[in-house]
N, C-alpha and C. Protein backbone atom coordinates (compact mmCIF):
# COMPACT_ATOMS: atom_id res chain seq x y z
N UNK A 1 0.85 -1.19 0.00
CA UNK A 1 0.00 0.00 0.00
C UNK A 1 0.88 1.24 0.00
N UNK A 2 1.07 2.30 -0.72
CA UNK A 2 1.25 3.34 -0.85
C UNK A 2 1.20 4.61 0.11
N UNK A 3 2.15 5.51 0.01
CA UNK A 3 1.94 6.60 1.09
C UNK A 3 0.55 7.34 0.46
N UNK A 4 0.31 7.69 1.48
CA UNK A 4 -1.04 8.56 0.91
C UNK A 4 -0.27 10.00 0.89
N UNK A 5 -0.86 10.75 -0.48
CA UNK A 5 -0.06 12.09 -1.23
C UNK A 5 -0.06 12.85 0.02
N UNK A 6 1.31 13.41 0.33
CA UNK A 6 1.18 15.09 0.97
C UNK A 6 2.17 15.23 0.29
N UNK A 7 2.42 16.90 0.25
CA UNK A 7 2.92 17.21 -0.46
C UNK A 7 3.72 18.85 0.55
N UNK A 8 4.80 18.06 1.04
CA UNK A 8 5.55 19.42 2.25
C UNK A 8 5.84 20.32 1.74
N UNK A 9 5.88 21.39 2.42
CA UNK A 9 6.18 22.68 2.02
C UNK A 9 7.73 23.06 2.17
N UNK A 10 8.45 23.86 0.73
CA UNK A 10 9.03 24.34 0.58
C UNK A 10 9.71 25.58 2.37
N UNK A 11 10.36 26.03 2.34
CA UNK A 11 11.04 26.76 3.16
C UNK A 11 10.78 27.61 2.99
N UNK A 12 10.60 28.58 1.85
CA UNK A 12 9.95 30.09 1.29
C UNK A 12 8.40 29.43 2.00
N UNK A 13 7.57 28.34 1.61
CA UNK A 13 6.64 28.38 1.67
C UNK A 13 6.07 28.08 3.44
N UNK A 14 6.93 27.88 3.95
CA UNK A 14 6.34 27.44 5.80
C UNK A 14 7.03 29.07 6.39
N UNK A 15 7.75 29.84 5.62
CA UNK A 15 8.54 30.94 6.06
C UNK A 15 7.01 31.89 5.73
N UNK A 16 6.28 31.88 4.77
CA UNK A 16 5.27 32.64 4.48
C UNK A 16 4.07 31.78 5.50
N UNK A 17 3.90 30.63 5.63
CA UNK A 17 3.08 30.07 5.96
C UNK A 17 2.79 31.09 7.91
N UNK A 18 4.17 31.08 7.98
CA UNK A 18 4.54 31.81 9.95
C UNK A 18 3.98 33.27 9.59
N UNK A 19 4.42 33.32 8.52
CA UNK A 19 4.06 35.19 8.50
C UNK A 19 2.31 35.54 8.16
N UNK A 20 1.53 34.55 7.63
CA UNK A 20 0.56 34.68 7.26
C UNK A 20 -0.51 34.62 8.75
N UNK A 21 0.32 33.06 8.94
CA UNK A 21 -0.47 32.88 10.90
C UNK A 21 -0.45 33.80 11.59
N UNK A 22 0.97 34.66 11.77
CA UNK A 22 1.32 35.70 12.22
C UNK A 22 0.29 37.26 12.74
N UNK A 23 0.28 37.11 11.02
CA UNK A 23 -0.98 38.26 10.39
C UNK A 23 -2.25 37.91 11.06
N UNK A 24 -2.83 36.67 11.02
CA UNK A 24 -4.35 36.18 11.29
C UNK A 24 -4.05 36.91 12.56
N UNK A 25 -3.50 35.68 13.55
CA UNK A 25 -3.23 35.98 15.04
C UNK A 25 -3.66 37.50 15.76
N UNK A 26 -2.84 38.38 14.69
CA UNK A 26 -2.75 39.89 15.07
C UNK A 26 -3.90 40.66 14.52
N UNK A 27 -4.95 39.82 13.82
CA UNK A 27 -6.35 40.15 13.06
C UNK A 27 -5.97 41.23 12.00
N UNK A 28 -5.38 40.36 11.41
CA UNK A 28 -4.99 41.05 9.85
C UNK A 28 -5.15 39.47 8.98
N UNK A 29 -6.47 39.57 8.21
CA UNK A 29 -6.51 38.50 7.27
C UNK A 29 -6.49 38.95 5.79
N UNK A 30 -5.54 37.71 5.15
CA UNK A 30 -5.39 38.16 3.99
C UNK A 30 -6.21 37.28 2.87
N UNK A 31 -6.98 37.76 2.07
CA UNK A 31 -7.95 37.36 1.24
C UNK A 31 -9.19 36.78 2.58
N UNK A 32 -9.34 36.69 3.50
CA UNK A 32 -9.89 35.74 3.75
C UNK A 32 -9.17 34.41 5.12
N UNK A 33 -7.94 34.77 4.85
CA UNK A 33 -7.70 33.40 5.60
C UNK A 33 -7.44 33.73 7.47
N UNK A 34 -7.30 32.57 7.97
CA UNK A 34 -7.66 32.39 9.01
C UNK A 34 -6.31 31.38 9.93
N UNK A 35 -6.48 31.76 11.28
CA UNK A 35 -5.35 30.62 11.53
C UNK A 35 -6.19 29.42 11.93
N UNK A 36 -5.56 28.64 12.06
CA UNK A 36 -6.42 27.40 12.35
C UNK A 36 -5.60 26.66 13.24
N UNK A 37 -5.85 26.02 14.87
CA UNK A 37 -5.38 25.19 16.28
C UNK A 37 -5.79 24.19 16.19
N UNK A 38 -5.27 23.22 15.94
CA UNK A 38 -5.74 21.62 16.35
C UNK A 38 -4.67 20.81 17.00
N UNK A 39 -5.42 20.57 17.91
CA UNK A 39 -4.83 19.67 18.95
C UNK A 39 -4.10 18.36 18.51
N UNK A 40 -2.66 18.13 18.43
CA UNK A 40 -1.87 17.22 18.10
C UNK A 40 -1.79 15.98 18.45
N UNK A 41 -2.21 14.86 17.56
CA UNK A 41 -2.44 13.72 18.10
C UNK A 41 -1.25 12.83 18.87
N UNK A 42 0.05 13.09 18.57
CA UNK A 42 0.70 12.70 19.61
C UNK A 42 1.36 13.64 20.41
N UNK A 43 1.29 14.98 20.35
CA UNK A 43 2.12 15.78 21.27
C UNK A 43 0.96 16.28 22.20
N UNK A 44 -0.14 16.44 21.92
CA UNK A 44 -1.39 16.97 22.80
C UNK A 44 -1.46 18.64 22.63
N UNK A 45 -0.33 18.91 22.29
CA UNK A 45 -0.38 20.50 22.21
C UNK A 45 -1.49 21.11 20.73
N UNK A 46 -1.51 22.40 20.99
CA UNK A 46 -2.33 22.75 19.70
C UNK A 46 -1.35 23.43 18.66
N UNK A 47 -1.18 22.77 17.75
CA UNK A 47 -0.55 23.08 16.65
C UNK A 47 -0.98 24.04 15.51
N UNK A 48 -0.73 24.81 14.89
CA UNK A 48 -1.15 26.32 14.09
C UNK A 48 -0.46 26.23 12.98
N UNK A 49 -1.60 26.64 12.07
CA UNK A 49 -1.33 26.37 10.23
C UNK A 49 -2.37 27.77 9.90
N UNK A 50 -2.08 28.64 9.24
CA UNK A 50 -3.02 29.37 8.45
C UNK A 50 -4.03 28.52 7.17
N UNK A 51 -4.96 28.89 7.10
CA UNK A 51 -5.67 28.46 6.78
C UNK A 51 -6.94 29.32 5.29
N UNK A 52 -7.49 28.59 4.21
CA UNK A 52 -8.13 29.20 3.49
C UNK A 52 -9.85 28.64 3.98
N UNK A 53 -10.05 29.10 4.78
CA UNK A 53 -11.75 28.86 4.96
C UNK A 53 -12.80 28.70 4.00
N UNK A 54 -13.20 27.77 3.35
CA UNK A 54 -13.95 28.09 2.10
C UNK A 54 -15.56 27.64 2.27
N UNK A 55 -16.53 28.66 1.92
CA UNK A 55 -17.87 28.57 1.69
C UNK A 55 -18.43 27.95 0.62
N UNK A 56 -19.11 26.90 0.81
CA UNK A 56 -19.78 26.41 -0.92
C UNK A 56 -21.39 26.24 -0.12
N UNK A 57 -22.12 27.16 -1.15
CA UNK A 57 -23.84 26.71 -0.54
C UNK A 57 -24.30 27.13 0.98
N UNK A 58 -23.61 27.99 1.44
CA UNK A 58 -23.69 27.89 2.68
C UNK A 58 -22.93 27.32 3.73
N UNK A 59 -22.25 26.37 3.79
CA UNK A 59 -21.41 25.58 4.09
C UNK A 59 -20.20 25.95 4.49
N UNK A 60 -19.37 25.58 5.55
CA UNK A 60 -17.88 26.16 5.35
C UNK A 60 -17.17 24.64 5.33
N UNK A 61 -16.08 24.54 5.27
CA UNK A 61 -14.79 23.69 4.98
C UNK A 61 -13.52 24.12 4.89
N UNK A 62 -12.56 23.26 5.48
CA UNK A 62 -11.23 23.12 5.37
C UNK A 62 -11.25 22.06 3.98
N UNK A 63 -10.61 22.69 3.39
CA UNK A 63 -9.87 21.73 2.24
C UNK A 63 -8.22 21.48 2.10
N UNK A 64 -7.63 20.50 2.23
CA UNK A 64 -6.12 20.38 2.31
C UNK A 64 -5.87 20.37 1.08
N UNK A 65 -5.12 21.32 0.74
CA UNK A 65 -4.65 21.20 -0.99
C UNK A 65 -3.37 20.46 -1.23
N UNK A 66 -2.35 19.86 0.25
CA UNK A 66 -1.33 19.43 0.18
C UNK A 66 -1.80 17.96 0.20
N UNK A 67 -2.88 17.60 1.11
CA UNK A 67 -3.07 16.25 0.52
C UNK A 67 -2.82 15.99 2.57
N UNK A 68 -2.66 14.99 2.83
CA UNK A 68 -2.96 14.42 3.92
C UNK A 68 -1.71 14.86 5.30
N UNK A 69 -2.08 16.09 5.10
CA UNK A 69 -1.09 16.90 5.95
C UNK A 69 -1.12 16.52 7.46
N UNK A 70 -0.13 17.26 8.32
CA UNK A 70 -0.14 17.46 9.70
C UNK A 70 -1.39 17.40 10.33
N UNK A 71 -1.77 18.50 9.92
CA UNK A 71 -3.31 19.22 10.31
C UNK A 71 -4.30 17.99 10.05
N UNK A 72 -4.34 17.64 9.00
CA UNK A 72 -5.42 17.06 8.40
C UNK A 72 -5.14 15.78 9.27
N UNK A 73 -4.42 14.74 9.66
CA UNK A 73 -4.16 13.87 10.45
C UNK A 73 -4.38 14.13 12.19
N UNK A 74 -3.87 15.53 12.40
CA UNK A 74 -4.84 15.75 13.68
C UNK A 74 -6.03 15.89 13.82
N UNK A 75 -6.40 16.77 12.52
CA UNK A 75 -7.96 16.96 12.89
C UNK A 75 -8.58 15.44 12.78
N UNK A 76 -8.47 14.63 12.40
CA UNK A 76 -9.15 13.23 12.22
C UNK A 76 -9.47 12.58 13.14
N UNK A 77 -8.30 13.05 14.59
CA UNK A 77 -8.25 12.28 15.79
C UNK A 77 -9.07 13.26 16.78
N UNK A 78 -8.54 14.77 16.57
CA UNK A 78 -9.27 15.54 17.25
C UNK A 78 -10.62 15.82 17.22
N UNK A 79 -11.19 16.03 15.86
CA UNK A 79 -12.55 16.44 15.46
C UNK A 79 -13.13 17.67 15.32
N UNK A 80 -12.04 18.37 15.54
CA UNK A 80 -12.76 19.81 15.78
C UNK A 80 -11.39 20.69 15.80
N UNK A 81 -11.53 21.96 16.07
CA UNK A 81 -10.33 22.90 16.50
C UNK A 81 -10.80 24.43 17.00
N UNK A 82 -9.88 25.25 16.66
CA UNK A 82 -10.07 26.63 16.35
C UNK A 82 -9.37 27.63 15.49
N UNK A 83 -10.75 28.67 15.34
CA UNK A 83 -9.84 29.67 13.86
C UNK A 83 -10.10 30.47 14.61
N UNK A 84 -8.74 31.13 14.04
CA UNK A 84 -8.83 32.50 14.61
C UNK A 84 -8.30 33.81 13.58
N UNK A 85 -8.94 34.60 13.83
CA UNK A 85 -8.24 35.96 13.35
C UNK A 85 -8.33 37.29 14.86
N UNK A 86 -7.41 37.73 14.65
CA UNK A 86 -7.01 38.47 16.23
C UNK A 86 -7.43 37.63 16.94
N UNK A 87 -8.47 38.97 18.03
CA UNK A 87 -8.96 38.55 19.63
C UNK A 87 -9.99 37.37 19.17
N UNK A 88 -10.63 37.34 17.64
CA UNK A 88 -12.29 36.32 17.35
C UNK A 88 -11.75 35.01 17.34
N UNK A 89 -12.05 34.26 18.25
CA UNK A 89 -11.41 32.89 17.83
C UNK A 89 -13.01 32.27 18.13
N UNK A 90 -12.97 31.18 17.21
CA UNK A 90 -14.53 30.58 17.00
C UNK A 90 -13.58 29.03 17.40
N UNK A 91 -14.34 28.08 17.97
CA UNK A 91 -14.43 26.99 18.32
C UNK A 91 -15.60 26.13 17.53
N UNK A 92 -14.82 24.74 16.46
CA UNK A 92 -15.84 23.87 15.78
C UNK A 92 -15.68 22.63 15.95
N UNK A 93 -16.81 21.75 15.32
CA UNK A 93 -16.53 20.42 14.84
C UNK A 93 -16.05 20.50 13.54
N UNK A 94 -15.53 19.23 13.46
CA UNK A 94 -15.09 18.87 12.09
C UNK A 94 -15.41 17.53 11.60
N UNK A 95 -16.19 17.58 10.61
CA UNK A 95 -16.39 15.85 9.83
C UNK A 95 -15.70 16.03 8.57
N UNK A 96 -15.05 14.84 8.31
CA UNK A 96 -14.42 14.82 6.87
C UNK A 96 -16.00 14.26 6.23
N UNK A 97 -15.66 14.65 4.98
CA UNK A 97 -16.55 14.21 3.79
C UNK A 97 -16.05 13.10 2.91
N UNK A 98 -16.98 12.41 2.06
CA UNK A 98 -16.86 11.55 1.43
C UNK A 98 -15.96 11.87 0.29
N UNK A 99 -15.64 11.19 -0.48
CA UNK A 99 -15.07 11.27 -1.98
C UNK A 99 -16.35 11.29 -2.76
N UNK A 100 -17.13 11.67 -3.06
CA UNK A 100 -18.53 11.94 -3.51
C UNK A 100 -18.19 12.95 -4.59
N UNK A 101 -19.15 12.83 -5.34
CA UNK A 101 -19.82 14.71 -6.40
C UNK A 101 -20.06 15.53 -5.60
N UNK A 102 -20.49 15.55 -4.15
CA UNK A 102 -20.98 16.61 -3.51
C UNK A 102 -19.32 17.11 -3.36
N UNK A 103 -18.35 16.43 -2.79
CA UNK A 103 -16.93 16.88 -2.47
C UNK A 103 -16.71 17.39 -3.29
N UNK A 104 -16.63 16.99 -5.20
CA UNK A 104 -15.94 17.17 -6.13
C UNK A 104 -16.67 18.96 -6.25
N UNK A 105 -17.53 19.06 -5.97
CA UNK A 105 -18.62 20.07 -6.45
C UNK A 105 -17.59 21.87 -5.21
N UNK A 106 -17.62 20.98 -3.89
CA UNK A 106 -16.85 21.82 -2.51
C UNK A 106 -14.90 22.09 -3.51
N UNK A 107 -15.14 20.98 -4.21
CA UNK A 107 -13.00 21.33 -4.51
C UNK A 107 -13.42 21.98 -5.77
N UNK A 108 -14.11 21.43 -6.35
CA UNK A 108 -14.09 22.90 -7.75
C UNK A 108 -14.16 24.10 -7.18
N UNK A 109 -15.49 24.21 -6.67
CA UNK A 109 -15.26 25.62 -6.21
C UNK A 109 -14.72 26.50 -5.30
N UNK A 110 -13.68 25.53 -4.56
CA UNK A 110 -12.63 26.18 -3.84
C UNK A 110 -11.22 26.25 -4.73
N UNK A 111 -11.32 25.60 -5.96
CA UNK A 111 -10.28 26.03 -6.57
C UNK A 111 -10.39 27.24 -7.66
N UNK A 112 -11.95 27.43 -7.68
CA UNK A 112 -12.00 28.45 -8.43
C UNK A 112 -12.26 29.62 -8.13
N UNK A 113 -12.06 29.79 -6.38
CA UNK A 113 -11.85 30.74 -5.33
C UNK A 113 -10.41 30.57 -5.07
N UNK A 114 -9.51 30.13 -4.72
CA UNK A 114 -7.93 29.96 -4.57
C UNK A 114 -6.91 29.50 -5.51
N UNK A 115 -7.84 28.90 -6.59
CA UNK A 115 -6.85 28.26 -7.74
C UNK A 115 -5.67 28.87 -7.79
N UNK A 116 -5.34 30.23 -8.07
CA UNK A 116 -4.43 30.93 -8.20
C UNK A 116 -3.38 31.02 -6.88
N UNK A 117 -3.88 30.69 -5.61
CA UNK A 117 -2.49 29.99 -4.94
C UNK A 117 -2.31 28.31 -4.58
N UNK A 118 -3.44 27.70 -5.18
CA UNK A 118 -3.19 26.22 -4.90
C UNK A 118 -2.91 25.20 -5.88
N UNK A 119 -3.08 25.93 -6.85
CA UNK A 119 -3.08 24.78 -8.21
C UNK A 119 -1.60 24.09 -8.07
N UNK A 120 -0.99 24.40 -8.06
CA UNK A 120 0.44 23.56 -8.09
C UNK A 120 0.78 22.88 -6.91
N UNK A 121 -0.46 22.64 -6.10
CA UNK A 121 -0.61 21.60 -5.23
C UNK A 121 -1.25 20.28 -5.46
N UNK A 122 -2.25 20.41 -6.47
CA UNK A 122 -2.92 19.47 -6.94
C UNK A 122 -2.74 18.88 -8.24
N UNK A 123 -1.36 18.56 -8.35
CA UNK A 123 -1.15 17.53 -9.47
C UNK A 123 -2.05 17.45 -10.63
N UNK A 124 -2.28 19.16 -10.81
CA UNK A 124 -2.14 19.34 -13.02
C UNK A 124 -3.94 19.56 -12.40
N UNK A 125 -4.54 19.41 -11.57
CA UNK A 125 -5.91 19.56 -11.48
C UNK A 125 -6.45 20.75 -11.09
N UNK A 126 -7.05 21.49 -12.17
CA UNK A 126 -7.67 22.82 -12.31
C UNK A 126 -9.23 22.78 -11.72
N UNK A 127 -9.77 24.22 -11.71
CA UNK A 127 -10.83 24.40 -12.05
C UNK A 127 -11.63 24.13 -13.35
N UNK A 128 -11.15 24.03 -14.56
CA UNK A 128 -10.90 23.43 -15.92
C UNK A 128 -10.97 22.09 -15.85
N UNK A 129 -10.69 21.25 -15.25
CA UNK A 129 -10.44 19.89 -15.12
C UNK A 129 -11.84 19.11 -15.43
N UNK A 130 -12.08 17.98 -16.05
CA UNK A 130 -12.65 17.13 -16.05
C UNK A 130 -13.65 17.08 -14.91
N UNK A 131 -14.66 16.64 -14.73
CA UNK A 131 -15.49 15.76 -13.50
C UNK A 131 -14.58 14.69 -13.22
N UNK A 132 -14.35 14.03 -14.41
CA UNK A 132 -13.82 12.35 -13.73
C UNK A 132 -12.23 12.84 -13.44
N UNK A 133 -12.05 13.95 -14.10
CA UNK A 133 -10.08 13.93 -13.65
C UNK A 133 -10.12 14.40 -11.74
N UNK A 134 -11.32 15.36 -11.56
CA UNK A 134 -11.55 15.80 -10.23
C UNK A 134 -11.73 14.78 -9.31
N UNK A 135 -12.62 13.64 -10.03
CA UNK A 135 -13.18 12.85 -8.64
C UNK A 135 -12.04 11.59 -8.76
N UNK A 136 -11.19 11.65 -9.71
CA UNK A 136 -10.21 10.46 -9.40
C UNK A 136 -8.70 11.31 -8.42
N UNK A 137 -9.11 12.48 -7.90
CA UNK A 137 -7.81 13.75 -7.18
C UNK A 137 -8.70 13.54 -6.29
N UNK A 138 -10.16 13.52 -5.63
CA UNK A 138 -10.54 13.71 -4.37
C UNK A 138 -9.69 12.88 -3.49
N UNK A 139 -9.22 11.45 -3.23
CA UNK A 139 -8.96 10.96 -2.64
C UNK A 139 -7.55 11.72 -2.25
N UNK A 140 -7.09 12.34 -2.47
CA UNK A 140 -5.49 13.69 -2.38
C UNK A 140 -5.64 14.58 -1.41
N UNK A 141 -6.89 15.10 -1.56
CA UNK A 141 -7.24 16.10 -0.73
C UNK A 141 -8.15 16.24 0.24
N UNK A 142 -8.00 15.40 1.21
CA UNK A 142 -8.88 15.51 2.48
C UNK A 142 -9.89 17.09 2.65
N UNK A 143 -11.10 16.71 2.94
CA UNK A 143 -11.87 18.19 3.31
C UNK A 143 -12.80 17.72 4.26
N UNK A 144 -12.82 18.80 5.62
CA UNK A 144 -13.72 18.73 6.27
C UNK A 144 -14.58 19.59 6.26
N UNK A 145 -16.06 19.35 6.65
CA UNK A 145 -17.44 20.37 6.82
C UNK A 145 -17.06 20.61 8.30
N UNK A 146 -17.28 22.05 8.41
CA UNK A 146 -16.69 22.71 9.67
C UNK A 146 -18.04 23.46 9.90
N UNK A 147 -18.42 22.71 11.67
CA UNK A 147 -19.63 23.40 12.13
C UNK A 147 -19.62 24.12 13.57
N UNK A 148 -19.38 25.69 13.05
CA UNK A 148 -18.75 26.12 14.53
C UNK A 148 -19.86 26.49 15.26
N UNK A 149 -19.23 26.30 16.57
CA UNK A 149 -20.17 25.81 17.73
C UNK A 149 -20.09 27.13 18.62
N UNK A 150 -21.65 27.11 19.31
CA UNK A 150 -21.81 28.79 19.68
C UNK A 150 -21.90 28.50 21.11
């Protein structure tokens, strides 16, 4: 059996990744994004990744464009986390979703909201892309439906 795809980040890219968290933290978001805390499945601590929050239908979601990251392996165990920008930090659940059309339907249109910083994460798969080229990449990109809790 095969590693399941992630795809680590460059040094320019975890050097921007600190400066972006940075920004959230201090409630300066850019386009949109957010930091995101999830509790580490073997260290227990809460671990911090900036984050692209994406809406489809109403709906929000984390989508991993690297594929079965840090994050995405904690949140699985954890279930939930927190985003924050500045002082607003919201507390959620998290369910991953299926490999479904409904998913394929959540990654199109988060790539055709971010395409322009994620595409060269997803192995040649556009907003342009096929249905069947999309739903044979869902299994790459873990996404959870994020339901924050009041």
């Amino acid at each position: 059996m095969s590693q399941p795809y992630y795809l680590q980040g460059s040094a320019f890219t975890i050097r921007m990744n600190s400066v972006i968290g940075w920004l959230a933290r201090h409630g300066v978001s850019l386009m949109g994004s957010q930091e995101l805390s999830v509790r580490g499945r073997k260290s227990g601590q809460m671990q911090r990744i900036p984050v692209n929050l994406h809406t489809y239908e109403g709906v929000q979601y984390l989508v991993s464009a690297r594929g079965h990251s840090q994050w995405v392996r904690n949140m699985r165990v954890a279930g939930g986390g927190e985003l924050r920008v500045g002082r607003r930090t919201r507390t959620f659940a998290a369910t991953e979703i299926a490999d479904d059309a409904h998913k394929a339907a959540v990654v199109r249109a988060y790539l055709e909201r971010w395409g322009w910083e994620v595409n060269q994460y997803f192995q040649g798969i556009t907003v342009k892309s096929t249905d069947a080229e999309l739903l044979a990449a869902l299994p790459d990109h873990p996404v959870f439906r994020v339901s924050v809790e009041h």
